[in-house]
PDB file of N, CA and C in Angstrom:
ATOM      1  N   UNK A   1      10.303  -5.618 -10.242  1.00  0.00           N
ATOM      2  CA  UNK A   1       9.028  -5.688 -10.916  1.00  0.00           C
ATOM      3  C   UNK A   1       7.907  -5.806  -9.876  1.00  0.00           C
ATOM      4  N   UNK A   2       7.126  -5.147 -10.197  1.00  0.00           N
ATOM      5  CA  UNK A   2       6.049  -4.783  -9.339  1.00  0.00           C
ATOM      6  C   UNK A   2       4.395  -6.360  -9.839  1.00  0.00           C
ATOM      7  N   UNK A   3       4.274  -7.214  -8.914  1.00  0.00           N
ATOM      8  CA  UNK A   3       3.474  -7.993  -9.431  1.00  0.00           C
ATOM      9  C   UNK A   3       1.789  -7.469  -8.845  1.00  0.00           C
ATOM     10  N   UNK A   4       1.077  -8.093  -8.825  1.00  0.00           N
ATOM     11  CA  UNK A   4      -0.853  -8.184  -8.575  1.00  0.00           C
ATOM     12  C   UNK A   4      -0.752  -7.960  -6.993  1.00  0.00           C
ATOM     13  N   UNK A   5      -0.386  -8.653  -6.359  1.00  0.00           N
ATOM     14  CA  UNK A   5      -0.391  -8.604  -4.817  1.00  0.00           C
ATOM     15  C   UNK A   5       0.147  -7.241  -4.533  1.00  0.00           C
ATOM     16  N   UNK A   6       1.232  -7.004  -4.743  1.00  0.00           N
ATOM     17  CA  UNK A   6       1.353  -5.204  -4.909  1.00  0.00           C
ATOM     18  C   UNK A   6       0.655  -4.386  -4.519  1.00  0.00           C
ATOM     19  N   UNK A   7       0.415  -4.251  -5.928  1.00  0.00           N
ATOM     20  CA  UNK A   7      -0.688  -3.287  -6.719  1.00  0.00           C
ATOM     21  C   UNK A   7      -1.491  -3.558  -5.284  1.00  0.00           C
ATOM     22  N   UNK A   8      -2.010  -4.818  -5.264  1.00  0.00           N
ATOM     23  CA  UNK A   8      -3.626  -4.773  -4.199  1.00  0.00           C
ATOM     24  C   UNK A   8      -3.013  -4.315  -2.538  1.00  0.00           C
ATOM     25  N   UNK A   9      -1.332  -4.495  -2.134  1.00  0.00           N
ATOM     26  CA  UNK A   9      -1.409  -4.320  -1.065  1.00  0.00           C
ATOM     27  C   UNK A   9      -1.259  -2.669  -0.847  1.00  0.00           C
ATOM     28  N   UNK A  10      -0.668  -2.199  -2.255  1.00  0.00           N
ATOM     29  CA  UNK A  10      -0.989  -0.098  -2.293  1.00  0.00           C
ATOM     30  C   UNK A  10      -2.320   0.016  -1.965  1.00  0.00           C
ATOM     31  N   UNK A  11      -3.217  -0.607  -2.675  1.00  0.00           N
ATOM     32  CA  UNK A  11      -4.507  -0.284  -2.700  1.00  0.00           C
ATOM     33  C   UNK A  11      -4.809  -0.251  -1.393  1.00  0.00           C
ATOM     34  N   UNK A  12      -4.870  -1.324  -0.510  1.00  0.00           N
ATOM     35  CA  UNK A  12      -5.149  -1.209   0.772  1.00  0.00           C
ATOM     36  C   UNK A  12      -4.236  -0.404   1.459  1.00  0.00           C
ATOM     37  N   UNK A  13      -3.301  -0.127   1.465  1.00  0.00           N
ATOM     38  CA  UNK A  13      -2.282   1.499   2.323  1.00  0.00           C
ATOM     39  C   UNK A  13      -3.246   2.564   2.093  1.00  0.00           C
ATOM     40  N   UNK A  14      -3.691   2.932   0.811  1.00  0.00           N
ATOM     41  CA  UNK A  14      -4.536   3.797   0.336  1.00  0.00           C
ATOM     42  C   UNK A  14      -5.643   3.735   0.567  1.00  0.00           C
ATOM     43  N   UNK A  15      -6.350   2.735   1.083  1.00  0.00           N
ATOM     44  CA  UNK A  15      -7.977   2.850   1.206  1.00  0.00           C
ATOM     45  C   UNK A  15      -7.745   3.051   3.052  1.00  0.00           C
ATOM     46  N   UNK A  16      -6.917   2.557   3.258  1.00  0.00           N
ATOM     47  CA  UNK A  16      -6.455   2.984   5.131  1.00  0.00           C
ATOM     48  C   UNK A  16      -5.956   3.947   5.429  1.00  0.00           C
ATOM     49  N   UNK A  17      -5.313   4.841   4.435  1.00  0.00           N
ATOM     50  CA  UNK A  17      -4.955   6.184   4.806  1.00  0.00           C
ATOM     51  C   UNK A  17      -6.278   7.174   4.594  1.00  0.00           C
ATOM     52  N   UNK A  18      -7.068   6.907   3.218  1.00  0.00           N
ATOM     53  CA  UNK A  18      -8.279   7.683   3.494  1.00  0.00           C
ATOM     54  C   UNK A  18      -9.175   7.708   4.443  1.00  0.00           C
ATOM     55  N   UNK A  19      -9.120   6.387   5.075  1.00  0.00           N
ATOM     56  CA  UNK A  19      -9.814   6.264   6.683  1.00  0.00           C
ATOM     57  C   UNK A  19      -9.326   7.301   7.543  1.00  0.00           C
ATOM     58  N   UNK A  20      -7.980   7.048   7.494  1.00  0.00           N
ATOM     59  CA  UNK A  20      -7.553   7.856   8.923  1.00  0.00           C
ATOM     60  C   UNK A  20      -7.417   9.593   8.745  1.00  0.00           C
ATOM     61  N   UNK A  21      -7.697   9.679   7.509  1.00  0.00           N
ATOM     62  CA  UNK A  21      -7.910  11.231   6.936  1.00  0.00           C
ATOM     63  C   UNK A  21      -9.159  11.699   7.360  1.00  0.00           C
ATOM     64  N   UNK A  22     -10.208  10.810   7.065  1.00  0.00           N
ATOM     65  CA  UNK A  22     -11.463  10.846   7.527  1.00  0.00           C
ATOM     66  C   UNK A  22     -11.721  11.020   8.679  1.00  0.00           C
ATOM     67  N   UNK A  23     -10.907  10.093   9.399  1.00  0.00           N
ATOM     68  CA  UNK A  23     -11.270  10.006  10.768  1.00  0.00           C
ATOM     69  C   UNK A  23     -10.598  11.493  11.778  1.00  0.00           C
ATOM     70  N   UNK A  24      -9.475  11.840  11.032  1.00  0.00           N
ATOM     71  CA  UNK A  24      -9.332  12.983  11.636  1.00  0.00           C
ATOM     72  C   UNK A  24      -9.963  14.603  11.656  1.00  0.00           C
ATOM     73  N   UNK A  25     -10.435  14.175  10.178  1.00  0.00           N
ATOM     74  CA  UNK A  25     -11.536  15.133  10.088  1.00  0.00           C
ATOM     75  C   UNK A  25     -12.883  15.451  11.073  1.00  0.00           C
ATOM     76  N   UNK A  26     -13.040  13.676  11.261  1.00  0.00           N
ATOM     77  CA  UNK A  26     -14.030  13.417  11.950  1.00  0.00           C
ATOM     78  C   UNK A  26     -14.600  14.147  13.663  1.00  0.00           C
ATOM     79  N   UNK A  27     -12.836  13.812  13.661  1.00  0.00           N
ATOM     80  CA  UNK A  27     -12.218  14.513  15.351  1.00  0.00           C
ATOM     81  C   UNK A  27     -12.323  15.691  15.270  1.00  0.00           C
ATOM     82  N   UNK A  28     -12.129  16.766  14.327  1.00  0.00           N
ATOM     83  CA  UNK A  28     -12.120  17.970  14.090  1.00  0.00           C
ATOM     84  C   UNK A  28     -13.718  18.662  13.897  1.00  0.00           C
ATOM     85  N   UNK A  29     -14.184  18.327  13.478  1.00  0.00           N
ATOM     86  CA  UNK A  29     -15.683  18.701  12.751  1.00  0.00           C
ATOM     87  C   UNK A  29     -17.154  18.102  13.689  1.00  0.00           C
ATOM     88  N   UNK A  30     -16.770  16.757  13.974  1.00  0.00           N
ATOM     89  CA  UNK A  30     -17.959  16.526  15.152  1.00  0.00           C
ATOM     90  C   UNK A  30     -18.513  17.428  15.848  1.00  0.00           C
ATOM     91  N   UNK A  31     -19.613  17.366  16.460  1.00  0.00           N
ATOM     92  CA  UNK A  31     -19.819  18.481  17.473  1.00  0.00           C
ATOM     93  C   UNK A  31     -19.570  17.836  19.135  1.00  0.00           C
ATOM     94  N   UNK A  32     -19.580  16.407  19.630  1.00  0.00           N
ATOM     95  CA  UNK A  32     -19.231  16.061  20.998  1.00  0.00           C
ATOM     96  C   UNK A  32     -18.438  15.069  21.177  1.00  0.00           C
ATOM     97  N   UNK A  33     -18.225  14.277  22.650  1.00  0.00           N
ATOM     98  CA  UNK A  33     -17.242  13.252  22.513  1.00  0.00           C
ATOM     99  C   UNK A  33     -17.714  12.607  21.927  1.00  0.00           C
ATOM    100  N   UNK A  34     -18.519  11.909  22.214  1.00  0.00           N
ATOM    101  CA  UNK A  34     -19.540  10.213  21.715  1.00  0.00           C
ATOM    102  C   UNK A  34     -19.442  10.427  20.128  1.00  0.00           C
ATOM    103  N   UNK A  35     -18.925  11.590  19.630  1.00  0.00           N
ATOM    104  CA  UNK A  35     -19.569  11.555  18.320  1.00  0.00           C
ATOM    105  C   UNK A  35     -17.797  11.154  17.550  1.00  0.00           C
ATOM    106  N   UNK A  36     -17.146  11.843  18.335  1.00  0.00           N
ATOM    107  CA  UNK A  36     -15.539  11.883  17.524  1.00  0.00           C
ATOM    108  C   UNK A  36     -14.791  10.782  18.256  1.00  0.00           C
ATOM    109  N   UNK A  37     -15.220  10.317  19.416  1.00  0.00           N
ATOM    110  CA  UNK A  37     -14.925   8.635  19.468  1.00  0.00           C
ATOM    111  C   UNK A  37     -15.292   7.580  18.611  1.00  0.00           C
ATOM    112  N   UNK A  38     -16.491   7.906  18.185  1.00  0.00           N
ATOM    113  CA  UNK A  38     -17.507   6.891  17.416  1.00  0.00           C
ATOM    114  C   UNK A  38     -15.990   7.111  15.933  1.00  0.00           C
ATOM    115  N   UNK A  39     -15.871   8.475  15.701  1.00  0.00           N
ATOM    116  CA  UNK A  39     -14.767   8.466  14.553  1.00  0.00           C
ATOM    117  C   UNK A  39     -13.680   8.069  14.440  1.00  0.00           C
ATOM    118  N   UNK A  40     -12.992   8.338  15.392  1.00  0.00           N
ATOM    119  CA  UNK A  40     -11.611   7.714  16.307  1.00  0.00           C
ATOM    120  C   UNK A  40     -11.839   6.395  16.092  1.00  0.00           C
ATOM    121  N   UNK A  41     -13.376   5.518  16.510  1.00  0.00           N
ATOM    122  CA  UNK A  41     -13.091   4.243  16.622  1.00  0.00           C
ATOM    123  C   UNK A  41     -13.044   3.492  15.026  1.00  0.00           C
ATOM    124  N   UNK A  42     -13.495   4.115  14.471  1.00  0.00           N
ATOM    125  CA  UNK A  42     -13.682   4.111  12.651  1.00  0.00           C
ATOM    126  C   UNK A  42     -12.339   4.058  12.150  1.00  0.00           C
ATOM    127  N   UNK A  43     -11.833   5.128  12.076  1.00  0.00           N
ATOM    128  CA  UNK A  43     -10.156   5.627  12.090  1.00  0.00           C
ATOM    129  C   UNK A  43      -9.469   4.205  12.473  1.00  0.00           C
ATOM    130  N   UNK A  44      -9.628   3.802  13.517  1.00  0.00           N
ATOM    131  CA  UNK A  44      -8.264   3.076  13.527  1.00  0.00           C
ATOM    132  C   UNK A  44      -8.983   1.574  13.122  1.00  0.00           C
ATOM    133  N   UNK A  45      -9.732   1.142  13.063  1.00  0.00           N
ATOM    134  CA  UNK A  45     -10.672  -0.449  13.187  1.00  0.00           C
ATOM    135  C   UNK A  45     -10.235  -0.395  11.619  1.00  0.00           C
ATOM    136  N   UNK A  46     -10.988   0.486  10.572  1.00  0.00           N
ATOM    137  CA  UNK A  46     -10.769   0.623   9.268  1.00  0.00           C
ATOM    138  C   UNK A  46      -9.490   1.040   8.709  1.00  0.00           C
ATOM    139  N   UNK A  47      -9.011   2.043   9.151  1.00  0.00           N
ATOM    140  CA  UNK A  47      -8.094   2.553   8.912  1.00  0.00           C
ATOM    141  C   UNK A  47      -6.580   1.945   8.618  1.00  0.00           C
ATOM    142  N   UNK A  48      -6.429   1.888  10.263  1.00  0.00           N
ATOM    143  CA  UNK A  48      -4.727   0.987  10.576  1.00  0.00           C
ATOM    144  C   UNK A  48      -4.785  -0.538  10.104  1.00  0.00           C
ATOM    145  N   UNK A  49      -6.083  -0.805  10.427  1.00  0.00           N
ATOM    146  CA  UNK A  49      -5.783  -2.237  10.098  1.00  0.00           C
ATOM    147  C   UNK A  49      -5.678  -2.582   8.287  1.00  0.00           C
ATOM    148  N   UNK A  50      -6.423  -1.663   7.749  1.00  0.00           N
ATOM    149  CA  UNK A  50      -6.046  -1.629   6.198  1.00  0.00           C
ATOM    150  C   UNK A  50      -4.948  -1.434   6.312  1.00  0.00           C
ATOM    151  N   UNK A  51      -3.966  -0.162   6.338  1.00  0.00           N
ATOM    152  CA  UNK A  51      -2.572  -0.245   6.478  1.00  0.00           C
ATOM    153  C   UNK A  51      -1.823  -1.827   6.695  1.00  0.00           C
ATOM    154  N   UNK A  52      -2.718  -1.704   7.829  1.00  0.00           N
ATOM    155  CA  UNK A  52      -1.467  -2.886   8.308  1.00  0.00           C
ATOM    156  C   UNK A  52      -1.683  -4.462   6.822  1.00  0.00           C
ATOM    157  N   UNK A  53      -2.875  -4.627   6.899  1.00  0.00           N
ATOM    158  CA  UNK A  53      -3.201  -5.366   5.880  1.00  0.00           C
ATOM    159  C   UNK A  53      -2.618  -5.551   4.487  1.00  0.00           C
ATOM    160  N   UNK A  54      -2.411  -3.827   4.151  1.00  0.00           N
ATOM    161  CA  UNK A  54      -1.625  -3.815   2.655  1.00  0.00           C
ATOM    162  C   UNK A  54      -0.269  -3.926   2.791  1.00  0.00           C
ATOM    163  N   UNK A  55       0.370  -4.059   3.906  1.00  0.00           N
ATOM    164  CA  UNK A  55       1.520  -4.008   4.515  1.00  0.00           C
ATOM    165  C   UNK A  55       2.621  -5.741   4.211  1.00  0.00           C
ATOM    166  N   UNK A  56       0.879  -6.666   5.075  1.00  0.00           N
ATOM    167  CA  UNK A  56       1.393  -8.211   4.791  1.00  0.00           C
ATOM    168  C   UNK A  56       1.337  -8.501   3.545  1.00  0.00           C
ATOM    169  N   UNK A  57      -0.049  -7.857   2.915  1.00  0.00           N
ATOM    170  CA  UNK A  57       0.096  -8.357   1.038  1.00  0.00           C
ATOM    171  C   UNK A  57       1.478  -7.994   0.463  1.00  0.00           C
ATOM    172  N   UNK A  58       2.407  -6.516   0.830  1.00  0.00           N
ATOM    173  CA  UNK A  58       3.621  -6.756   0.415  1.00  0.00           C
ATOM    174  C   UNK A  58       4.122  -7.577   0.941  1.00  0.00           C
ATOM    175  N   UNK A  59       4.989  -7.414   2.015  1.00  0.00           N
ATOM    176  CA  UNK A  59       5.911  -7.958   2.784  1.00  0.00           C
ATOM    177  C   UNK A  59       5.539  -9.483   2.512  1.00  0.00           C
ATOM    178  N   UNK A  60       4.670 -10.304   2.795  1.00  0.00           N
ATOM    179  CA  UNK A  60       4.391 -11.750   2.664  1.00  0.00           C
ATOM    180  C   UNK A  60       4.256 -12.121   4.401  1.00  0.00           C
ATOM    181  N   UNK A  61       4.219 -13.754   4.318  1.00  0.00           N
ATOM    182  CA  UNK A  61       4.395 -13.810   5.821  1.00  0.00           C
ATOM    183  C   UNK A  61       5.918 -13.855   6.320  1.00  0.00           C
ATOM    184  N   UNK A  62       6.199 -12.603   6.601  1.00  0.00           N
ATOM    185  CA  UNK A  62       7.527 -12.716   7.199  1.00  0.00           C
ATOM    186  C   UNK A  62       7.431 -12.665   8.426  1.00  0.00           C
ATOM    187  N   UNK A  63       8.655 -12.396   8.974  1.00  0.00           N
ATOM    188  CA  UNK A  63       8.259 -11.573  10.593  1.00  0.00           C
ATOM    189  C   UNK A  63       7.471 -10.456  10.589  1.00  0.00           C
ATOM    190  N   UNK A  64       7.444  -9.450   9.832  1.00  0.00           N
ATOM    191  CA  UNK A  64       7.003  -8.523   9.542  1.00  0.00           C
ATOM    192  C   UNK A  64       5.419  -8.339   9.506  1.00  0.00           C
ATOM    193  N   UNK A  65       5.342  -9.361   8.683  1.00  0.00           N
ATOM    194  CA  UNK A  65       3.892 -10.211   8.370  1.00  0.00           C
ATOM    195  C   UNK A  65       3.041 -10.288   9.622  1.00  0.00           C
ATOM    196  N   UNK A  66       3.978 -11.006  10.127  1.00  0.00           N
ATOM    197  CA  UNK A  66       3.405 -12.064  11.681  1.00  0.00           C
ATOM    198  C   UNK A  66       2.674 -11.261  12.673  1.00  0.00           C
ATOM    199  N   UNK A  67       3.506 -10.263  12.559  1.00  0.00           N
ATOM    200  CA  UNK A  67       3.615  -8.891  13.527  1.00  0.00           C
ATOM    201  C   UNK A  67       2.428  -8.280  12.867  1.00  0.00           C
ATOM    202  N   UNK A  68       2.174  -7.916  11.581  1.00  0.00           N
ATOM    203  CA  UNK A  68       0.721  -6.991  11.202  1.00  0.00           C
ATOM    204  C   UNK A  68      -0.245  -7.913  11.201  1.00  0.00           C
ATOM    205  N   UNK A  69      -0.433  -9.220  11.339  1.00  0.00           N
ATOM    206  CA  UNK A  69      -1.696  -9.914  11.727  1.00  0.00           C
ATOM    207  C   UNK A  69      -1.759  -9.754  13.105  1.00  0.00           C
ATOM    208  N   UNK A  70      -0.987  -9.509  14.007  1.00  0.00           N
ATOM    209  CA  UNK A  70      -0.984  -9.770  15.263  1.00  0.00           C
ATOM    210  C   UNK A  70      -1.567  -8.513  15.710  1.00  0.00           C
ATOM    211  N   UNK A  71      -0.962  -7.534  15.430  1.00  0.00           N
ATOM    212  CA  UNK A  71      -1.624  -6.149  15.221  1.00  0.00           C
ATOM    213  C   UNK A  71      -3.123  -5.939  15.007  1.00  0.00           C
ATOM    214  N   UNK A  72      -3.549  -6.565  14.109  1.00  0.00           N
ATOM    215  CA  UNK A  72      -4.492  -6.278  13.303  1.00  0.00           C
ATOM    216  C   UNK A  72      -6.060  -6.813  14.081  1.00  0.00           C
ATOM    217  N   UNK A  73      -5.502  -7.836  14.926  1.00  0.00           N
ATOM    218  CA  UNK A  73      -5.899  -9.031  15.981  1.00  0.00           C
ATOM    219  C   UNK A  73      -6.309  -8.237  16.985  1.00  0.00           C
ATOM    220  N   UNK A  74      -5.520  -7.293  18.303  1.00  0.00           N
ATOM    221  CA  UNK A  74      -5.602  -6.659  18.592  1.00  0.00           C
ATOM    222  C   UNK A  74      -6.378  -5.902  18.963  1.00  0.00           C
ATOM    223  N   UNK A  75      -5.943  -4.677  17.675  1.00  0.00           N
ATOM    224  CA  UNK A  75      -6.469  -3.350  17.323  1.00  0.00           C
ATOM    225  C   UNK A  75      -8.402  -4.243  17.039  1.00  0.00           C
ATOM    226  N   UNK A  76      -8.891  -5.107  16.285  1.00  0.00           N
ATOM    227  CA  UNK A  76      -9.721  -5.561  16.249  1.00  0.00           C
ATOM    228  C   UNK A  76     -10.518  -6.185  17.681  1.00  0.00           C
ATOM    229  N   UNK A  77      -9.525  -6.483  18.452  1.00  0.00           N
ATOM    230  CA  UNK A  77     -10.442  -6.370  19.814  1.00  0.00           C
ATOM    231  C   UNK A  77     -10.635  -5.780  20.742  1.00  0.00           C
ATOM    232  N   UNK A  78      -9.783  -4.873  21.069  1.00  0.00           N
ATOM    233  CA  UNK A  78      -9.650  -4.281  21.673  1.00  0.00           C
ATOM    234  C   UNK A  78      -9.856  -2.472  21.737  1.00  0.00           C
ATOM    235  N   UNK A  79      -9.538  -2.320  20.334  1.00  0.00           N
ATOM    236  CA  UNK A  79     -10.375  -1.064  19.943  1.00  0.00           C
ATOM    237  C   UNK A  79     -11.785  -0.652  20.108  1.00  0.00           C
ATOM    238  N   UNK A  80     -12.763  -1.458  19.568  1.00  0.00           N
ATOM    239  CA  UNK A  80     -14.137  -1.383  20.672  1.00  0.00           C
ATOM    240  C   UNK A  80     -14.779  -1.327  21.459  1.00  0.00           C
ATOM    241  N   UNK A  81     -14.073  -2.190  22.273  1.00  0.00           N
ATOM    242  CA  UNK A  81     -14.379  -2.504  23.582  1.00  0.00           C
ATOM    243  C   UNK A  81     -14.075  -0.915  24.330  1.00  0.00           C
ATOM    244  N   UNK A  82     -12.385  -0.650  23.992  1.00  0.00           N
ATOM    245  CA  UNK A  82     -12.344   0.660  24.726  1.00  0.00           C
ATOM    246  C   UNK A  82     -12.883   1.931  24.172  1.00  0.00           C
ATOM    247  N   UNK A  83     -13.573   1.876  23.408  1.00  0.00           N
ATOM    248  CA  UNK A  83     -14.891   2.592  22.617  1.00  0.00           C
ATOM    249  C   UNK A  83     -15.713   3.030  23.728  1.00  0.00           C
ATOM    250  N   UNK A  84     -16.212   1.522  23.825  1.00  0.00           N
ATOM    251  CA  UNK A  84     -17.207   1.318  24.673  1.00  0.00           C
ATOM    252  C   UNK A  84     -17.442   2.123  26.012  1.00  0.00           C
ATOM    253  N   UNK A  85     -16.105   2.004  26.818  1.00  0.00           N
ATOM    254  CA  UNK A  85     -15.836   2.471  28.168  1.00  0.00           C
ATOM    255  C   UNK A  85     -15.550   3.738  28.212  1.00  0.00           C
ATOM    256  N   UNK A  86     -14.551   4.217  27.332  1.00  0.00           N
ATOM    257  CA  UNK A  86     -14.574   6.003  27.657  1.00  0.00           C
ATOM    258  C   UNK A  86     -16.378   5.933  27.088  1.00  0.00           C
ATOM    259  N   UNK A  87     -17.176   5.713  26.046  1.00  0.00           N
ATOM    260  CA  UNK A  87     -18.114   6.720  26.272  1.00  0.00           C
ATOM    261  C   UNK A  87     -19.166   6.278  27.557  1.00  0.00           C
ATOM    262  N   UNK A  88     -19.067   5.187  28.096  1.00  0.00           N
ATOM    263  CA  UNK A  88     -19.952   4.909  29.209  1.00  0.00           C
ATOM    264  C   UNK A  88     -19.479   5.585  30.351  1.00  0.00           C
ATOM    265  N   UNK A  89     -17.826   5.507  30.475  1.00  0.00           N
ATOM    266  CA  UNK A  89     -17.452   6.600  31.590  1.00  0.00           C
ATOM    267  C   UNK A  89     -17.965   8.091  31.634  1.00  0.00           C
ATOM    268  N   UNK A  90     -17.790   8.762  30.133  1.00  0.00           N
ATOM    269  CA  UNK A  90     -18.448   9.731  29.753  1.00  0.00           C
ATOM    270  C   UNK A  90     -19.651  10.549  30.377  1.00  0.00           C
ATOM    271  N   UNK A  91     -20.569   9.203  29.638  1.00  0.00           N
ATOM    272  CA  UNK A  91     -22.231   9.342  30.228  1.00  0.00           C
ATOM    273  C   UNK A  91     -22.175   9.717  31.886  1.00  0.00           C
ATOM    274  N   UNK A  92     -21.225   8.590  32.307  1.00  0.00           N
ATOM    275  CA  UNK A  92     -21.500   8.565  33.831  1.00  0.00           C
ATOM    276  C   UNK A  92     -21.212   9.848  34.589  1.00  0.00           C
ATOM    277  N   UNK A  93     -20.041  10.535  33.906  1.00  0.00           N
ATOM    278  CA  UNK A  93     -19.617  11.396  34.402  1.00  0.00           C
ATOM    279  C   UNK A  93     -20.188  12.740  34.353  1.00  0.00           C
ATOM    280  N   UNK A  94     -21.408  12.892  33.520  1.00  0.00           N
ATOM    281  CA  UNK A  94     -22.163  13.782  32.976  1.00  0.00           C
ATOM    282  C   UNK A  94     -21.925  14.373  31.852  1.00  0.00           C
ATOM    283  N   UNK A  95     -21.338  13.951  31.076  1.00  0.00           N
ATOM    284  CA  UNK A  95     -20.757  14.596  29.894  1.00  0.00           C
ATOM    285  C   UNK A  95     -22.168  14.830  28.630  1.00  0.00           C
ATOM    286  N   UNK A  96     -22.025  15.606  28.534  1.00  0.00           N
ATOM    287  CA  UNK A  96     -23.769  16.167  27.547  1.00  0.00           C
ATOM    288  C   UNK A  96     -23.654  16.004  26.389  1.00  0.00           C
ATOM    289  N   UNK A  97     -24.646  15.288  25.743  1.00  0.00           N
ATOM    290  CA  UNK A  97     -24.644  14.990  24.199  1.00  0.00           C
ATOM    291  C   UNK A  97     -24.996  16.441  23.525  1.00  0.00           C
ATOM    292  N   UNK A  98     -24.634  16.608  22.371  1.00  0.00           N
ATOM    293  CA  UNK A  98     -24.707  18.342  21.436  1.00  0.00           C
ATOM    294  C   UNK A  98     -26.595  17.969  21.218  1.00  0.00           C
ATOM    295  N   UNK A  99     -26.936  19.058  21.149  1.00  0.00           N
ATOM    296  CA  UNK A  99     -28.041  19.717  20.923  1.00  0.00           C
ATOM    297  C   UNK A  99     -29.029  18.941  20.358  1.00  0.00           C
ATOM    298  N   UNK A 100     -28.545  18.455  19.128  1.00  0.00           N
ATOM    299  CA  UNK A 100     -29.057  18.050  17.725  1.00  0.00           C
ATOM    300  C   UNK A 100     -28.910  16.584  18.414  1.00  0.00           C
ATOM    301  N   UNK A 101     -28.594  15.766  19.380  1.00  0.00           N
ATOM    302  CA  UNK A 101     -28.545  14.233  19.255  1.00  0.00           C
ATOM    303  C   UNK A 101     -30.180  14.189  19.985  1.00  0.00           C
ATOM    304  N   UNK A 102     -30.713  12.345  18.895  1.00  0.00           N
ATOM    305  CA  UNK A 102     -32.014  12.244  19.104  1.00  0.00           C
ATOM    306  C   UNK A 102     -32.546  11.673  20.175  1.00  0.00           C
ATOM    307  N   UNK A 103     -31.370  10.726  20.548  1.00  0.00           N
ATOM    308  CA  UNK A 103     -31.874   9.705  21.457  1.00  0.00           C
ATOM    309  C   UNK A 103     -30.551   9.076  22.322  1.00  0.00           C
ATOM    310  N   UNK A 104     -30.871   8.851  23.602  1.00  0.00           N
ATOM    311  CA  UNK A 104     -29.797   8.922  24.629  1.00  0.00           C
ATOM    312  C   UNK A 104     -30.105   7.629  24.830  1.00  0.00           C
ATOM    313  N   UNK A 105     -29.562   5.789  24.832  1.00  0.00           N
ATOM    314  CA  UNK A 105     -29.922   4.922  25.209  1.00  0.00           C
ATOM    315  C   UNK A 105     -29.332   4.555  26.717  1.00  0.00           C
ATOM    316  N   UNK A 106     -28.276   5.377  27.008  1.00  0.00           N
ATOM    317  CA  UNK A 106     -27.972   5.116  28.303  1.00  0.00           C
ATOM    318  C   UNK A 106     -29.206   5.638  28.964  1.00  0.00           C
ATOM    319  N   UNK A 107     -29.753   6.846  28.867  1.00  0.00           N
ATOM    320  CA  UNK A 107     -30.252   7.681  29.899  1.00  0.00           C
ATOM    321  C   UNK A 107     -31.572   6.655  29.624  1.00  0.00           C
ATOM    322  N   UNK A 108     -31.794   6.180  28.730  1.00  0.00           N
ATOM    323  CA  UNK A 108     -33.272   5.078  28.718  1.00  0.00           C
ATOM    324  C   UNK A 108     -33.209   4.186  29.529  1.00  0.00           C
ATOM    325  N   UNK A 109     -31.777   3.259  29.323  1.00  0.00           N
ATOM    326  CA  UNK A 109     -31.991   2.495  30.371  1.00  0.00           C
ATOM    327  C   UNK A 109     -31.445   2.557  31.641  1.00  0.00           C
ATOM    328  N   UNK A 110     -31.143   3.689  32.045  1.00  0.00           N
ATOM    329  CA  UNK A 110     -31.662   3.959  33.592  1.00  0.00           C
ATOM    330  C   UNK A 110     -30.046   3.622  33.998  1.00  0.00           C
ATOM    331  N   UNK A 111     -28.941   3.837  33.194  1.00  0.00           N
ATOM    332  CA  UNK A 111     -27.529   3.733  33.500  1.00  0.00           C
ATOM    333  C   UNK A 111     -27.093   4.491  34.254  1.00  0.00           C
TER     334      UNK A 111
END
């Protein structure tokens, strides 16, 4: 028998798989890096960690459990941060924003 916690931990598999659908779209359709990192970093922050989230609402705190908070911990700190660095390496390296972008804050402040 299928109880409430369930139901809510499908829901979250499902609201984290449409992330990472998104997000691959995102990778596909962007026009530069900065733009399909920015998606990439969406993708997995939203994405996996919903997964992983609807994962403990089944499972409970098992080992299993332990392991997708720990995950989730992680992917939450560490996913940004390395956001951060490929696109600052990026910039540094000369990598050119597409056409259509308005405003460059590295190149403002003199990075």
């Amino acid at each position: 028998m299928i109880n409430v916690i369930h139901i809510i931990g499908f829901i979250f598999i499902s609201i984290g798989l449409a992330f990472d659908v998104f997000g691959c779209l995102g990778l596909l359709r962007l026009p530069d890096v900065y733009n399909r990192l920015q998606a990439a970093t969406k993708c997995i922050t939203l994405g996996t960690c919903s997964i992983l989230f609807g994962m403990l609402l089944i499972v409970g705190f098992t080992a299993a459990g332990i392991k997708a908070i720990l995950c989730i911990i992680f992917l939450l700190l560490t996913s940004p941060v390395a956001a951060h660095a490929l696109a600052r390496a990026a910039h540094k390296s000369g990598v050119k924003l597409c056409e259509s972008s308005v405003i460059d804050k590295y190149e403002e402040d003199g990075n």
